[in-house]
N, C-alpha and C. Protein backbone atom coordinates (compact mmCIF):
# COMPACT_ATOMS: atom_id res chain seq x y z
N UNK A 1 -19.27 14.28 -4.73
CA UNK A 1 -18.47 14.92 -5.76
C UNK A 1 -17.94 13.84 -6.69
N UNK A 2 -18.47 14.06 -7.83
CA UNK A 2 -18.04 13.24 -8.75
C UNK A 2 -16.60 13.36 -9.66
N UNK A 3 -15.78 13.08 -9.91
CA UNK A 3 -14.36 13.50 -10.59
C UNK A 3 -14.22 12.71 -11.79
N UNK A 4 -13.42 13.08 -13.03
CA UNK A 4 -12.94 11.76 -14.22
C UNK A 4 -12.34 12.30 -14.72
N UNK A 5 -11.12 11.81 -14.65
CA UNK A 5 -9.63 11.51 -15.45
C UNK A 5 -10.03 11.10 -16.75
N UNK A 6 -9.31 12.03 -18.07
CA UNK A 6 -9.76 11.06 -19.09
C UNK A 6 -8.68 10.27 -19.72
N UNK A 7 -9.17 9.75 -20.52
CA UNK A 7 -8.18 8.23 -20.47
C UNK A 7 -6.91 8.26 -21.09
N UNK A 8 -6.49 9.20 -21.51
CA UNK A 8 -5.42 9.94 -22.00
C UNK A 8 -4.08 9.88 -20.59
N UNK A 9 -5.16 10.51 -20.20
CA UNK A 9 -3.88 10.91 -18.59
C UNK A 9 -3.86 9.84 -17.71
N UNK A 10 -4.83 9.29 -17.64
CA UNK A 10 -5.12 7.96 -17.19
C UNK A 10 -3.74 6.59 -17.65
N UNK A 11 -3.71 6.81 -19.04
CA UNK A 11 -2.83 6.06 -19.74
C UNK A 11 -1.54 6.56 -19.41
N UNK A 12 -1.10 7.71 -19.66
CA UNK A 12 0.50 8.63 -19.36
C UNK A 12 0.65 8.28 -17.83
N UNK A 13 -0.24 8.27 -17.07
CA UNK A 13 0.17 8.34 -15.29
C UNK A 13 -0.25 6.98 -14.95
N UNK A 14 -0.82 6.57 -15.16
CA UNK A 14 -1.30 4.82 -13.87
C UNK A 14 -0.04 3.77 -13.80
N UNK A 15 0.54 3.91 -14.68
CA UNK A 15 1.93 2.63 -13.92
C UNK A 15 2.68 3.19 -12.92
N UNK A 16 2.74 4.64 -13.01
CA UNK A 16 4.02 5.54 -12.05
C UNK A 16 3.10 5.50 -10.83
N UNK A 17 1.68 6.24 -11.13
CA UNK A 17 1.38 6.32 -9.94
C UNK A 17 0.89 5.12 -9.13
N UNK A 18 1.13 3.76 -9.43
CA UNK A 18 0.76 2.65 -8.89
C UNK A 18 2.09 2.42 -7.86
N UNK A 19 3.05 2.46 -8.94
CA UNK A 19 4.39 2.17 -8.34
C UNK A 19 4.99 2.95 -6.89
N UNK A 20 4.64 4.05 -7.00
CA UNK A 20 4.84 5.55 -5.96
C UNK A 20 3.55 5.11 -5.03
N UNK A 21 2.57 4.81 -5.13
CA UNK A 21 1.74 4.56 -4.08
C UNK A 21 1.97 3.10 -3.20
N UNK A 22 0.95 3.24 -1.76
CA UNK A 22 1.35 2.16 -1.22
C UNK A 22 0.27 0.75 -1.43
N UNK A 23 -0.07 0.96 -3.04
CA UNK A 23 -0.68 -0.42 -3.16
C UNK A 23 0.68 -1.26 -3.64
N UNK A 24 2.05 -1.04 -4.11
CA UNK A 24 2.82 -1.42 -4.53
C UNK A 24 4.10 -1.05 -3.61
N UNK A 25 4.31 -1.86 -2.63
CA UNK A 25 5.39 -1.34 -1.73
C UNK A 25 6.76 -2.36 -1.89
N UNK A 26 7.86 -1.62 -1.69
CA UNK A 26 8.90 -2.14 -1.35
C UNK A 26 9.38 -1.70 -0.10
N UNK A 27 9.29 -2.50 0.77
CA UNK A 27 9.25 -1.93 2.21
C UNK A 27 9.47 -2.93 3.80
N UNK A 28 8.88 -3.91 3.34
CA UNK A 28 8.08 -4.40 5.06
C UNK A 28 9.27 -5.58 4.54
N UNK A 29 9.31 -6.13 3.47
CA UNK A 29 10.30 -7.46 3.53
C UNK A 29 11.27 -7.51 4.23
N UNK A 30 11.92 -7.86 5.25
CA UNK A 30 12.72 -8.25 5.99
C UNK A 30 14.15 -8.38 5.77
N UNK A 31 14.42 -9.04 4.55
CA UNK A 31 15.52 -9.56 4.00
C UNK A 31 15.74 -8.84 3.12
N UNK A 32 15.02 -7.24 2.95
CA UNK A 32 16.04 -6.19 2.05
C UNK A 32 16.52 -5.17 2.71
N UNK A 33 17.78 -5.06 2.74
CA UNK A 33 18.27 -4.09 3.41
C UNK A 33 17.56 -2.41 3.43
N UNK A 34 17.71 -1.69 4.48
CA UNK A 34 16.94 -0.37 4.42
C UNK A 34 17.43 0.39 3.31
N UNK A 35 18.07 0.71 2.58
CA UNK A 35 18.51 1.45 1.33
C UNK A 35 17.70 0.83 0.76
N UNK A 36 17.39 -0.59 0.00
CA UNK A 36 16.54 -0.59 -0.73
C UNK A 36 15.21 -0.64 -0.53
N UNK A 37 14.55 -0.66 0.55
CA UNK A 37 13.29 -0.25 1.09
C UNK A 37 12.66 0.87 0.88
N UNK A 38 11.13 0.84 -0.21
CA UNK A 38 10.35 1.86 -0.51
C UNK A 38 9.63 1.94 -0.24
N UNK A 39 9.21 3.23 1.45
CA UNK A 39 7.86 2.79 1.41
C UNK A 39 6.73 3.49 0.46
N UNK A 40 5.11 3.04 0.73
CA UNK A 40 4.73 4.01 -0.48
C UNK A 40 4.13 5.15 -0.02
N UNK A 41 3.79 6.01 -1.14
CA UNK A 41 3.59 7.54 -0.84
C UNK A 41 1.93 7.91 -0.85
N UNK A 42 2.03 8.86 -0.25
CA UNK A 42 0.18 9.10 -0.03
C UNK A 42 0.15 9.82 -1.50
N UNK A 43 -1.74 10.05 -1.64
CA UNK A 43 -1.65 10.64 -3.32
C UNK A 43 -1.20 11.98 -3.23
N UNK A 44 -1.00 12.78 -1.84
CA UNK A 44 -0.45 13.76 -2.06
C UNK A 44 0.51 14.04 -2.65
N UNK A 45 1.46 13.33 -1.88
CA UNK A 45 2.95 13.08 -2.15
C UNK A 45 2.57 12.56 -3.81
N UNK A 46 2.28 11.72 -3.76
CA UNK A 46 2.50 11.19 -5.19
C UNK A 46 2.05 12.07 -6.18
N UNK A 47 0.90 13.46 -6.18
CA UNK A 47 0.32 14.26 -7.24
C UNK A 47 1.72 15.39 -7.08
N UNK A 48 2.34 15.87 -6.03
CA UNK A 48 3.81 16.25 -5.61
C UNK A 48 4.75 16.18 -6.89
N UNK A 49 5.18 14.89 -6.72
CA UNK A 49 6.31 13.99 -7.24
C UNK A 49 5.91 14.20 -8.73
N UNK A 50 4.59 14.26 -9.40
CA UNK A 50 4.28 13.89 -10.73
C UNK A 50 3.96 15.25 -11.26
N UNK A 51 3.74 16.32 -10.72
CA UNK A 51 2.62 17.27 -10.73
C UNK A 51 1.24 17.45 -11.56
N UNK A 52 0.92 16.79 -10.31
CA UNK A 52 -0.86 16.66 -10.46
C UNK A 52 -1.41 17.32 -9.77
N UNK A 53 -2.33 17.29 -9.66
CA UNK A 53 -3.35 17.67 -8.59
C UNK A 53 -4.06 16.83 -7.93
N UNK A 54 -4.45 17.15 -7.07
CA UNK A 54 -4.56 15.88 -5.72
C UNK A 54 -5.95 14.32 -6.50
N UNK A 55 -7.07 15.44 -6.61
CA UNK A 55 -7.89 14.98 -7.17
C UNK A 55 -7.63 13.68 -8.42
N UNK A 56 -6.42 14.07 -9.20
CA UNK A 56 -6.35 13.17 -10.42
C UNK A 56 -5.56 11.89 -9.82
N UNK A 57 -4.68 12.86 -9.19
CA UNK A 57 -3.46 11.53 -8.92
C UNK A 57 -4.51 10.26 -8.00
N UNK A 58 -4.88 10.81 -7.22
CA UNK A 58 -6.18 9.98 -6.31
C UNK A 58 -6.79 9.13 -7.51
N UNK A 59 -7.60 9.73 -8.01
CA UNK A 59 -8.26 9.25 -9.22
C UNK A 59 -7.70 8.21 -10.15
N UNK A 60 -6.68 8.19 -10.24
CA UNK A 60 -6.14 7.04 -11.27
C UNK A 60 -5.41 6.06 -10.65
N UNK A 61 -5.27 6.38 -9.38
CA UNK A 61 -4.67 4.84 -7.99
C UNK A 61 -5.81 4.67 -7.70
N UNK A 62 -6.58 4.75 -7.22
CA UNK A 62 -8.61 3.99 -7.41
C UNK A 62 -8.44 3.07 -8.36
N UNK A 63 -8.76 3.68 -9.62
CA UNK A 63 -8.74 2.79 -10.78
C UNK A 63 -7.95 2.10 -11.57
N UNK A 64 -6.95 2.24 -11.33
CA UNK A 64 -5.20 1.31 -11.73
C UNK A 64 -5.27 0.30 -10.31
N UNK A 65 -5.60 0.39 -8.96
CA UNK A 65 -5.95 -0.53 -8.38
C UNK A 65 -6.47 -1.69 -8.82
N UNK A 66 -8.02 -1.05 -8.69
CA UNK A 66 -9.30 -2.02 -9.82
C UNK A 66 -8.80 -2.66 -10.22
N UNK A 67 -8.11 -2.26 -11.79
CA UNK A 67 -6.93 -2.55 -12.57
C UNK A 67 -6.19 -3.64 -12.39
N UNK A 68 -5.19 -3.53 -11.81
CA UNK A 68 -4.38 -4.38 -11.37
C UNK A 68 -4.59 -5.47 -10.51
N UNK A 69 -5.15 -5.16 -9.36
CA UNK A 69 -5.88 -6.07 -8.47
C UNK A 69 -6.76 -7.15 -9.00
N UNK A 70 -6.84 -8.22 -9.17
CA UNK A 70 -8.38 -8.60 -9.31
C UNK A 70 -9.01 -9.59 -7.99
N UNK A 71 -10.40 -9.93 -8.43
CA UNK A 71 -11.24 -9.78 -7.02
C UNK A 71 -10.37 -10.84 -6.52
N UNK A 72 -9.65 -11.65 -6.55
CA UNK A 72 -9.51 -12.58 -5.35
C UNK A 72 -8.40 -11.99 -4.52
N UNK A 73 -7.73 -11.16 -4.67
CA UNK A 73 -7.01 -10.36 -4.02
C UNK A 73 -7.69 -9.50 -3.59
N UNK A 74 -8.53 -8.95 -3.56
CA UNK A 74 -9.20 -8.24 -2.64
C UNK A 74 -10.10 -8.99 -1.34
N UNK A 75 -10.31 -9.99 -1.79
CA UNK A 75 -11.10 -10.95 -1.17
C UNK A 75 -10.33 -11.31 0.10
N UNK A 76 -8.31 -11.69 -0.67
CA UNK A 76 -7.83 -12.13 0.83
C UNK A 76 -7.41 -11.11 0.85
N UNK A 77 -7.38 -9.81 1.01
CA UNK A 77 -7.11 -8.71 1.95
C UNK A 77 -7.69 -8.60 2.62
N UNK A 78 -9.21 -8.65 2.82
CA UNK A 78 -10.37 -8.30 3.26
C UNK A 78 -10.02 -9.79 4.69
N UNK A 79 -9.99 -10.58 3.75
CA UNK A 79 -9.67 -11.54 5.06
C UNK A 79 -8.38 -11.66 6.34
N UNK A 80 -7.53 -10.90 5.04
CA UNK A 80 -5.83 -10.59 6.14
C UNK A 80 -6.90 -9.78 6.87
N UNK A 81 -7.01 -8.31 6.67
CA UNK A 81 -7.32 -7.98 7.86
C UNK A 81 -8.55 -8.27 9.08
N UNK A 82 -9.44 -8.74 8.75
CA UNK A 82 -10.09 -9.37 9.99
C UNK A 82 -9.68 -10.11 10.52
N UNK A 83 -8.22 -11.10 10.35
CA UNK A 83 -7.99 -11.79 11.00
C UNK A 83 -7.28 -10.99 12.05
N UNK A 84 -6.60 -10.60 11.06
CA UNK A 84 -5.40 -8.84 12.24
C UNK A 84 -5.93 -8.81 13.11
N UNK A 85 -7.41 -7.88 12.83
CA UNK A 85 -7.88 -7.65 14.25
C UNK A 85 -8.39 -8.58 15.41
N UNK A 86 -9.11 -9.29 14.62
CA UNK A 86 -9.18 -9.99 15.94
C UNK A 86 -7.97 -10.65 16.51
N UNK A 87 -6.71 -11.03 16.09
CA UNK A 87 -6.01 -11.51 16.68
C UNK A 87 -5.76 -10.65 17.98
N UNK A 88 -5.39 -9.07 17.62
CA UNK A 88 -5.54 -8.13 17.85
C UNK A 88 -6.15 -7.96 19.05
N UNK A 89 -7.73 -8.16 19.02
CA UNK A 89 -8.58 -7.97 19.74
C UNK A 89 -8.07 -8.87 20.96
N UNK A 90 -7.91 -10.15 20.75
CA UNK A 90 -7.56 -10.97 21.61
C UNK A 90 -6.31 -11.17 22.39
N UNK A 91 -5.31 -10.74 21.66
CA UNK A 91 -4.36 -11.00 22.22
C UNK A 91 -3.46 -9.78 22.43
N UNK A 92 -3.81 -8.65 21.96
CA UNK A 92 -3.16 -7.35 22.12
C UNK A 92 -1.81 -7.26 21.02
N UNK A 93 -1.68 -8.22 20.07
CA UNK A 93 -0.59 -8.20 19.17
C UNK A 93 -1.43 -8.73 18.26
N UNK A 94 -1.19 -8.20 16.91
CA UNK A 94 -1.96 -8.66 15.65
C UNK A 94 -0.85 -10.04 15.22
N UNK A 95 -1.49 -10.67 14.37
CA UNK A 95 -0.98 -11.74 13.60
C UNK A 95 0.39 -11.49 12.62
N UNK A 96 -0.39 -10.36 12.00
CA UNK A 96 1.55 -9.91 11.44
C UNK A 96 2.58 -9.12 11.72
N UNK A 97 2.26 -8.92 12.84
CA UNK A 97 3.49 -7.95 13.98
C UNK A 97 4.64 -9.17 14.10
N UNK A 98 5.82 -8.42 14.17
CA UNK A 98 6.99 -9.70 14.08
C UNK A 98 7.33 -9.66 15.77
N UNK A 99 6.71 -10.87 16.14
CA UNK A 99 6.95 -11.23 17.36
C UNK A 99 8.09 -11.10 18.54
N UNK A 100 8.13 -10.73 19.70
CA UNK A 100 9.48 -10.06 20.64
C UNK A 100 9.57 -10.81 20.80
N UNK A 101 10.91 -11.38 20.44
CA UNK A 101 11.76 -12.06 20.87
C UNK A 101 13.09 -11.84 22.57
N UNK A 102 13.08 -11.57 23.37
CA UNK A 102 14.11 -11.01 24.18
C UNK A 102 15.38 -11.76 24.13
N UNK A 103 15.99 -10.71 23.86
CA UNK A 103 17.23 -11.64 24.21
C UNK A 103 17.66 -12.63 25.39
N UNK A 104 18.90 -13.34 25.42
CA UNK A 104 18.84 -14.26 26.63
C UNK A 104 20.25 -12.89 27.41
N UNK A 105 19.77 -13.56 28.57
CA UNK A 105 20.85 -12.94 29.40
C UNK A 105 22.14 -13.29 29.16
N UNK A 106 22.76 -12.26 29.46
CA UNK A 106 24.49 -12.77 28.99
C UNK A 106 24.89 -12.81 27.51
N UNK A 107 23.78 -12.27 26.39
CA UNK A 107 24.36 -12.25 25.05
C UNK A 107 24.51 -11.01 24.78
């Protein structure tokens, strides 16, 4: 199934829906408190929030990705995660899981 946004709507929606999706998160950083933590939204949610339809909103986070992204960022994603897994594989905890710490006795 082929789909196309034309570039009209494309133009009115791709910064919002970049921002609302989870290629653009405010979320996992550590050092921001949970109030300001966003995580991001599936295109459901996000065609929801904008009123779209599933198909478009999808459609223009594909290509505002593209967009925004360029290849060497895709390149080390591609590499974050194979490393994940195999860390993963090996050790039963991935590489960017924030490590258990236990507390000491008596604190």
């Amino acid at each position: 199934m082929s789909y196309f946004v034309d570039p009209e709507t494309y133009r009115a929606y791709k910064d919002r829906v970049l921002e609302l999706s989870q290629s653009i998160q405010i979320n996992y950083p550590e050092h921001l408190p949970p109030e300001k933590r966003r995580p991001g939204l599936s295109d459901e949610q996000i065609a929801e929030r904008l009123g779209l339809d599933v198909f478009t909103a999808r459609e223009i986070r594909c290509v505002a990705e593209r967009e925004y992204y360029g290849l060497d960022e895709w390149q080390k994603a591609l590499e974050f995660k194979e490393r994940a897994c195999r860390d993963y594989a090996k050790r039963g905890l991935s590489s960017v899981t924030k490590k258990y710490k236990p507390k000491p006795k008596g604190g």
